[in-house]
N, C-alpha and C. Protein backbone atom coordinates (compact mmCIF):
# COMPACT_ATOMS: atom_id res chain seq x y z
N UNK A 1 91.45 83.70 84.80
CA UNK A 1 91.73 84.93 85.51
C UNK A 1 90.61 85.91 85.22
N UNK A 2 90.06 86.71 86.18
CA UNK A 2 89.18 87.40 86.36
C UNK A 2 89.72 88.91 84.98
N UNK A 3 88.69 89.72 84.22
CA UNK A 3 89.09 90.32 83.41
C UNK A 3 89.34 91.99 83.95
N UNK A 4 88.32 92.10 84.79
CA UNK A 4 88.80 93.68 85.63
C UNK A 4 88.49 93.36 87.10
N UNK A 5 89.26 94.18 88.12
CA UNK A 5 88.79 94.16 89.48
C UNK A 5 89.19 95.00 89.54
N UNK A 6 88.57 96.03 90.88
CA UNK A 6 88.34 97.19 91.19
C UNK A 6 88.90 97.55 92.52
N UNK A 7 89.76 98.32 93.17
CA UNK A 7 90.29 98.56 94.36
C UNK A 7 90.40 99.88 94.64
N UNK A 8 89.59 100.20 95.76
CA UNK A 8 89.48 101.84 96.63
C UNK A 8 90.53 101.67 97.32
N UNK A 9 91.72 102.90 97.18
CA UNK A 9 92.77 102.98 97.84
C UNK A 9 92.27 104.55 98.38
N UNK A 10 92.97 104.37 99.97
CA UNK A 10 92.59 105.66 100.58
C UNK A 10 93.84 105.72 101.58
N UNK A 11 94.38 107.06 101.37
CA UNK A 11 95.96 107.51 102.52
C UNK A 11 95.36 108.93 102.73
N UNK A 12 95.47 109.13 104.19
CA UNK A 12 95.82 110.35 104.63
C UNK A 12 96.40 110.18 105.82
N UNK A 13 95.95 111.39 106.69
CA UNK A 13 96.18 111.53 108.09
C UNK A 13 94.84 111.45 109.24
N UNK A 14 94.10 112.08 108.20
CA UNK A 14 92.70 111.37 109.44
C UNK A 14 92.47 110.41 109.68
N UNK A 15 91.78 110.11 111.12
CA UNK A 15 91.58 109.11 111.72
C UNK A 15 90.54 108.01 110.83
N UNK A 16 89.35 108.73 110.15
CA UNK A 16 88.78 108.22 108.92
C UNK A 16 89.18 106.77 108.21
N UNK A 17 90.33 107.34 107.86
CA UNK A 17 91.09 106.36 106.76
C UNK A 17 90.83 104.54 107.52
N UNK A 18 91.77 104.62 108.40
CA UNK A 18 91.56 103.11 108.93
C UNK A 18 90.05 102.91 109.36
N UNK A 19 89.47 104.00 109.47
CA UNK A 19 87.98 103.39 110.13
C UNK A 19 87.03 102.89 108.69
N UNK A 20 87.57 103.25 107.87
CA UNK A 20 86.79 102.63 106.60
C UNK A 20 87.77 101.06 106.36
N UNK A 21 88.55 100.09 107.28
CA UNK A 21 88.11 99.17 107.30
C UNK A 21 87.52 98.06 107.87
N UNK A 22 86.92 99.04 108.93
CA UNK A 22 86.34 98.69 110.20
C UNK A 22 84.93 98.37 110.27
N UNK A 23 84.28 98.09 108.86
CA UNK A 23 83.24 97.54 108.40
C UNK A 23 82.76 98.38 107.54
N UNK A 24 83.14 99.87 107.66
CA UNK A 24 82.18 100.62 106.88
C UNK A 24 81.86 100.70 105.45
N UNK A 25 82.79 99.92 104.73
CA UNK A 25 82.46 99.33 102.96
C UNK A 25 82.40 98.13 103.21
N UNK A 26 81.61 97.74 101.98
CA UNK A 26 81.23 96.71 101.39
C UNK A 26 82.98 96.19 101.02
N UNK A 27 83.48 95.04 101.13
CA UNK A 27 84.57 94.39 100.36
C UNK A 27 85.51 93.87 101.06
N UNK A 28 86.66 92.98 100.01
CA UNK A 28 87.36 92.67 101.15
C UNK A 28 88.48 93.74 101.62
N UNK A 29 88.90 93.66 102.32
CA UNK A 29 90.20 94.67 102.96
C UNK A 29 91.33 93.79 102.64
N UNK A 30 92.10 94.20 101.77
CA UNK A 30 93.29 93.38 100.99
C UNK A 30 94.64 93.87 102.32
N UNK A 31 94.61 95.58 102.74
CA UNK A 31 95.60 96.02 103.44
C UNK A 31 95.11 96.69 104.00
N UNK A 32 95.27 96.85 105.45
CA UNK A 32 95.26 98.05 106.37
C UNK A 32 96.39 98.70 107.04
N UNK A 33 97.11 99.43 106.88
CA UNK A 33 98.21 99.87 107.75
C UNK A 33 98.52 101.11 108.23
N UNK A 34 99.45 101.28 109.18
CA UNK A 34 100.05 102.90 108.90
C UNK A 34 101.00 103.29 108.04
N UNK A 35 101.29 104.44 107.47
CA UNK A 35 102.48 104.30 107.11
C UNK A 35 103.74 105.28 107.88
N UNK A 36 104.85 104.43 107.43
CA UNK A 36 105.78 105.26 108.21
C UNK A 36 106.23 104.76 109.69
N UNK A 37 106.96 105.59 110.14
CA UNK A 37 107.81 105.02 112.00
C UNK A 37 107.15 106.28 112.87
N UNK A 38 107.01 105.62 113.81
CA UNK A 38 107.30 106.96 114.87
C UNK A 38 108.29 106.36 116.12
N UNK A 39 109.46 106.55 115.97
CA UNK A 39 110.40 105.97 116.48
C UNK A 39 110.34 106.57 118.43
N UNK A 40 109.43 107.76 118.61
CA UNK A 40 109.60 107.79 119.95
C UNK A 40 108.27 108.14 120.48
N UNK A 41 107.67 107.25 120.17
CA UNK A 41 106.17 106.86 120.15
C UNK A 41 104.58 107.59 119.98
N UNK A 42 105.20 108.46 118.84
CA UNK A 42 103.66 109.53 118.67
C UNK A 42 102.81 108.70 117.74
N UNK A 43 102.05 109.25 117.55
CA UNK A 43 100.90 108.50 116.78
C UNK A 43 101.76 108.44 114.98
N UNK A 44 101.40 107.30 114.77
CA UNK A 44 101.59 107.66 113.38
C UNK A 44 101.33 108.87 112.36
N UNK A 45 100.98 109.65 111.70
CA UNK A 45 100.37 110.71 110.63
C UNK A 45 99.45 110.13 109.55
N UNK A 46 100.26 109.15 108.80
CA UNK A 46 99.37 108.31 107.46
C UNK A 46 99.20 107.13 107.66
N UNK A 47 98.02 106.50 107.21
CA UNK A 47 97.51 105.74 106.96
C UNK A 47 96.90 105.26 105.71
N UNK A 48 96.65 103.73 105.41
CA UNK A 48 96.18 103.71 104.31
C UNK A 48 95.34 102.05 104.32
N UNK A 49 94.70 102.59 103.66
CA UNK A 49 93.39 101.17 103.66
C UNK A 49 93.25 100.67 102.24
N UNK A 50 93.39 98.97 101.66
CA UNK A 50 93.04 99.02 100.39
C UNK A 50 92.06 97.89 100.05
N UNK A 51 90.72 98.73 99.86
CA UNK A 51 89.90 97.80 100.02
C UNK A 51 89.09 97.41 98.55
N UNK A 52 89.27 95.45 97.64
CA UNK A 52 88.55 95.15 97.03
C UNK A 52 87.44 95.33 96.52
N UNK A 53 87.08 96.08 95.59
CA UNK A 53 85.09 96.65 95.52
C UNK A 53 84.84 94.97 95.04
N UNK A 54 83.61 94.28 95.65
CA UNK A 54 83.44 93.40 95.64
C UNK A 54 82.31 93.22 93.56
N UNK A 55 82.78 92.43 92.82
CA UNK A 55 81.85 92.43 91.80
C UNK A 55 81.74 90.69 91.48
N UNK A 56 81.12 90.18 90.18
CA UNK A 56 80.94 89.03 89.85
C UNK A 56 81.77 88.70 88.84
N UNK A 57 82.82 89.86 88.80
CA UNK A 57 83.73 89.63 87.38
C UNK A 57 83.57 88.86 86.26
N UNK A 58 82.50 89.59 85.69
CA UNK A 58 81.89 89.22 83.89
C UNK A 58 82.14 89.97 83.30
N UNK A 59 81.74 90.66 82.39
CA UNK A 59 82.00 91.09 81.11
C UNK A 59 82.30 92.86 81.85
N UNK A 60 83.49 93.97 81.41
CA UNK A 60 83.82 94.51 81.87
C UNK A 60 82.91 95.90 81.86
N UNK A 61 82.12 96.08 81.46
CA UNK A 61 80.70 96.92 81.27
C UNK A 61 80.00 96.06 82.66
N UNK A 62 79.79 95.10 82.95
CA UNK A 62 79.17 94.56 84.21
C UNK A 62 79.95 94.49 85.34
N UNK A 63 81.49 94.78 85.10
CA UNK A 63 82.05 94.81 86.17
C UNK A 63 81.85 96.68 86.83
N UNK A 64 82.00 97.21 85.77
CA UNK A 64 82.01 99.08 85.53
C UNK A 64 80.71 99.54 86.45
N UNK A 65 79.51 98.95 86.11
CA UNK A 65 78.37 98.86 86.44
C UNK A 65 78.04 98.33 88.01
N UNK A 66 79.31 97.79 88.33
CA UNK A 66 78.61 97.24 89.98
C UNK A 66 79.60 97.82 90.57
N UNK A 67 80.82 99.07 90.37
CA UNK A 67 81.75 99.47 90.87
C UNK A 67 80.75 100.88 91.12
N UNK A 68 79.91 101.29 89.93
CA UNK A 68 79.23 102.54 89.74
C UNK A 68 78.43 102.56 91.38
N UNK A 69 77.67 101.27 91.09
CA UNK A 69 76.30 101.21 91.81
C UNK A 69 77.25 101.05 93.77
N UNK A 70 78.34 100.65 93.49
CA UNK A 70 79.23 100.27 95.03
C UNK A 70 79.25 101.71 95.19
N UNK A 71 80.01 102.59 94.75
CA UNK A 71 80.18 104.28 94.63
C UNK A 71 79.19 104.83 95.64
N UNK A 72 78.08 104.90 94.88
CA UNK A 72 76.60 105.62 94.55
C UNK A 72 76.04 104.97 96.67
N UNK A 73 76.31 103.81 96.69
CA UNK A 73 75.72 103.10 97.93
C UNK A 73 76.88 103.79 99.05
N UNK A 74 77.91 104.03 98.87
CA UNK A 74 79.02 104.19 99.97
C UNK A 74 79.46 105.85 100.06
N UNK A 75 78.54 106.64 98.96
CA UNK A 75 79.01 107.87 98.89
C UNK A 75 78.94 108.76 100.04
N UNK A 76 78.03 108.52 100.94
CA UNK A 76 78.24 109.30 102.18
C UNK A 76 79.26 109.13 102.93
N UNK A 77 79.68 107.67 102.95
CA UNK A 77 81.25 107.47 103.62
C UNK A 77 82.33 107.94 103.29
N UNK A 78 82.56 108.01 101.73
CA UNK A 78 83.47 108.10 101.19
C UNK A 78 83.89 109.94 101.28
N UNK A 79 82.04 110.61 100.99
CA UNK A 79 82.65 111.97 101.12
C UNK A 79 83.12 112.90 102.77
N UNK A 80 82.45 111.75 103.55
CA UNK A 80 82.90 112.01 104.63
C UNK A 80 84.81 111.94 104.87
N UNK A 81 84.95 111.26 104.08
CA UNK A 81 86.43 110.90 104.74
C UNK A 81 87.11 112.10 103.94
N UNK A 82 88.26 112.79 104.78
CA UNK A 82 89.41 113.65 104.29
C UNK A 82 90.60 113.37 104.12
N UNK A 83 90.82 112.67 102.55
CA UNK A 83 91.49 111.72 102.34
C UNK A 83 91.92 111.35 101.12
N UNK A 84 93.45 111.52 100.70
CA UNK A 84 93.35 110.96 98.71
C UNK A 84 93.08 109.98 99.04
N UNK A 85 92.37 109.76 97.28
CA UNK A 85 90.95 108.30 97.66
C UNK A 85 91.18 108.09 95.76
N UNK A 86 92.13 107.26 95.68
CA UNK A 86 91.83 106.25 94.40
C UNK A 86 91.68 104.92 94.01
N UNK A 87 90.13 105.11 92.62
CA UNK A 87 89.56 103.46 92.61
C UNK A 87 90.51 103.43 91.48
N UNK A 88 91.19 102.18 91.46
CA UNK A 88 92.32 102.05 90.50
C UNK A 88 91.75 100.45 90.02
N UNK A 89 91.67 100.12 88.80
CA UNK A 89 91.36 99.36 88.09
C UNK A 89 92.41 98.18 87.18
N UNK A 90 92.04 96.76 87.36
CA UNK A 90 93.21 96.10 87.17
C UNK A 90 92.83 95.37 86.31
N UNK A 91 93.31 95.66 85.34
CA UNK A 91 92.74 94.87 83.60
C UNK A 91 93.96 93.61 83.23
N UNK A 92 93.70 92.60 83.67
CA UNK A 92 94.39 91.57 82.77
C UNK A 92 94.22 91.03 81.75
N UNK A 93 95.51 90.74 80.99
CA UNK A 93 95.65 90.37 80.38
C UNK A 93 96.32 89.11 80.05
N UNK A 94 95.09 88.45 78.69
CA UNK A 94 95.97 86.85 78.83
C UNK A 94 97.02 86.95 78.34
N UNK A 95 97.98 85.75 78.36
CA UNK A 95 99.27 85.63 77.50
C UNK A 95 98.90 85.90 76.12
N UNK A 96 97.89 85.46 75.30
CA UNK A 96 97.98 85.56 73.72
C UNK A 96 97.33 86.54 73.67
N UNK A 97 97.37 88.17 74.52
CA UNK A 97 96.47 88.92 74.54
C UNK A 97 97.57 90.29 74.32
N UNK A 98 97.50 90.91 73.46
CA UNK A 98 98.41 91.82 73.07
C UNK A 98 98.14 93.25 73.56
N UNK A 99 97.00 93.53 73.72
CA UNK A 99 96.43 94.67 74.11
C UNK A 99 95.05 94.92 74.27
N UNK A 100 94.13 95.87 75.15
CA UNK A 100 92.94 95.71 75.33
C UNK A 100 92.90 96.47 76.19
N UNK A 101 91.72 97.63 75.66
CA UNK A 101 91.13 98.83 76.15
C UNK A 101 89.78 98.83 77.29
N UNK A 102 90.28 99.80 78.07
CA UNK A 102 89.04 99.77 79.57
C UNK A 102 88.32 100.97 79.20
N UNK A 103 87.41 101.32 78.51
CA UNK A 103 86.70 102.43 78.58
C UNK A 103 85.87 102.55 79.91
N UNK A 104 86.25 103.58 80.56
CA UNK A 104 85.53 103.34 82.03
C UNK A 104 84.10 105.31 81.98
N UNK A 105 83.13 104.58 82.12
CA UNK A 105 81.88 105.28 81.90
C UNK A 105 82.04 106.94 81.99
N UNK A 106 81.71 107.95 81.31
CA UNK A 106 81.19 109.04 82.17
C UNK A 106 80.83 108.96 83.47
N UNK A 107 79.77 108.34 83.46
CA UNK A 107 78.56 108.52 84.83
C UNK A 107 79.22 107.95 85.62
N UNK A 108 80.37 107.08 85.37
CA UNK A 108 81.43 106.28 86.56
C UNK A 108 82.18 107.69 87.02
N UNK A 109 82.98 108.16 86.00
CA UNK A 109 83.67 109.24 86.19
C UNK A 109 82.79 110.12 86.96
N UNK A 110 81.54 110.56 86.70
CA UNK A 110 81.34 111.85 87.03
C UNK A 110 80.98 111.80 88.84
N UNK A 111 80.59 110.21 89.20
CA UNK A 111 80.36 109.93 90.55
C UNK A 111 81.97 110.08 91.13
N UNK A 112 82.94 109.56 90.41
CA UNK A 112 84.11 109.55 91.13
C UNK A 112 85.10 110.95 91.33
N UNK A 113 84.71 111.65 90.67
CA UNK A 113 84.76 113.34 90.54
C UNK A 113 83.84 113.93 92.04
N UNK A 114 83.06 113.44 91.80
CA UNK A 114 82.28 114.05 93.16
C UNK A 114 82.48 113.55 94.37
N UNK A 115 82.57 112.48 94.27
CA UNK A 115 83.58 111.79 95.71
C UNK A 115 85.12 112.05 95.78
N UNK A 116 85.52 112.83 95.08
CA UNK A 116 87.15 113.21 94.96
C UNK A 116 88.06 112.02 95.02
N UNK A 117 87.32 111.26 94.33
CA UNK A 117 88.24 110.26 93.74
C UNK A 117 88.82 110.05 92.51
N UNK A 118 90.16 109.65 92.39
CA UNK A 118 90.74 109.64 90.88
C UNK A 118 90.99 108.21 91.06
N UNK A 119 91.03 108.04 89.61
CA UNK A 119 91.22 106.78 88.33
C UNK A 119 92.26 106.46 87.90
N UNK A 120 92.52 105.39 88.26
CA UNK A 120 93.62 104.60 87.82
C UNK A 120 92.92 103.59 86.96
N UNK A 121 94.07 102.58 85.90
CA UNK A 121 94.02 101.84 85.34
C UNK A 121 95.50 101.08 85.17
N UNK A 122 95.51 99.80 85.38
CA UNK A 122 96.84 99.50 85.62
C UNK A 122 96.41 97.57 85.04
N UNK A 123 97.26 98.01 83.88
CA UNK A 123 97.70 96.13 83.16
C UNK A 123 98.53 95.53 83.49
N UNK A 124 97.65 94.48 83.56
CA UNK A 124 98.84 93.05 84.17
C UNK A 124 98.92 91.93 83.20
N UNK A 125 99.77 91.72 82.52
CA UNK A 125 99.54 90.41 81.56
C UNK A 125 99.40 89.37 82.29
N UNK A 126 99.17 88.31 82.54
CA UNK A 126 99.29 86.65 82.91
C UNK A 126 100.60 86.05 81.99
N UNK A 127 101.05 85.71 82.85
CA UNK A 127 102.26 84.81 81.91
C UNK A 127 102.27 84.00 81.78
N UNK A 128 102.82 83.33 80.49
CA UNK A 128 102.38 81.54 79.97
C UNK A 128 103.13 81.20 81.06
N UNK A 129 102.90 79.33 81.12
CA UNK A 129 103.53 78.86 82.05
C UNK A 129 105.27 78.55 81.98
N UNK A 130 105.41 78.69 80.87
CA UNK A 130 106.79 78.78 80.54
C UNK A 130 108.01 79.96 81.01
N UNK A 131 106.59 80.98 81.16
CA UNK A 131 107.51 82.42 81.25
C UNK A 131 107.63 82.39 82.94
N UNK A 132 106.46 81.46 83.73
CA UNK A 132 106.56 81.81 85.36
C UNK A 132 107.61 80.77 85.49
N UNK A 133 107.84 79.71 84.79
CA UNK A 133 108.54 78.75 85.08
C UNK A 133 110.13 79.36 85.34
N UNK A 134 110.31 80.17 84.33
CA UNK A 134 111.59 80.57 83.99
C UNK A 134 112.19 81.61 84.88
N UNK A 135 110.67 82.38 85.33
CA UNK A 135 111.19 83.12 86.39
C UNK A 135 111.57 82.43 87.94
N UNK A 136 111.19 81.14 88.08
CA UNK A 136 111.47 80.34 89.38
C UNK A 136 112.61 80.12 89.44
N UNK A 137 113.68 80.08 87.98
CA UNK A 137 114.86 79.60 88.20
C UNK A 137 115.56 80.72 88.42
């Protein structure tokens, strides 16, 4: 299992939002949708796009480092859009892995501050095979 991956989540109401997955980043597009009904047929209001920052998932300083440099390349898009916009970060963890810290950069931070983006960090253990087993039954 890969040790960090990186995902730009973006919801608003501008039209923006879905057009950033209409090629304009680098990555894959995991979700595109609206959110919400419009039960007597107006346009939706929110939207939300959640798109993979593409890296080589190695050592998590090299993953930090190609999320920085994705930022830095897409920042005109990103500040264009009017839109909450968070890169939320997914640190797994193995089964014999008890705990383990993401120090994520200044200079990461201070680009994602200026693109009005906030930081997430969110752990996922891996479960032995015993524990997925158990959940099948």
């Amino acid at each position: 299992m890969d040790s960090v991956e990186a995902i730009l989540i973006v919801t608003g109401e501008s039209p923006c939002v879905l057009e950033l997955a209409d090629g304009k980043l680098e990555g894959l597009v995991k979700q595109r949708y609206p959110i919400g009904a419009a039960p007597n047929g107006e346009p939706l209001k929110q939207n939300a796009v959640f798109v993979a920052i593409p890296t080589q998932f190695a050592s998590d300083d090299q993953v930090l480092s190609e999320v920085e440099d994705w930022l830095i390349r897409h920042r005109d898009v990103l500040m264009q859009c009017d839109a909450a916009k968070t890169i939320e970060f997914y640190t797994y963890l193995q089964p014999d892995i008890g705990s383990r810290s993401l120090t994520i950069p200044d200079s990461l931070i201070r680009i994602a501050a200026e693109l009005k983006l906030n930081v997430a960090n969110q752990s996922i253990r891996i479960l032995t095979e015993d524990e997925y087993n158990n959940l099948k039954r």
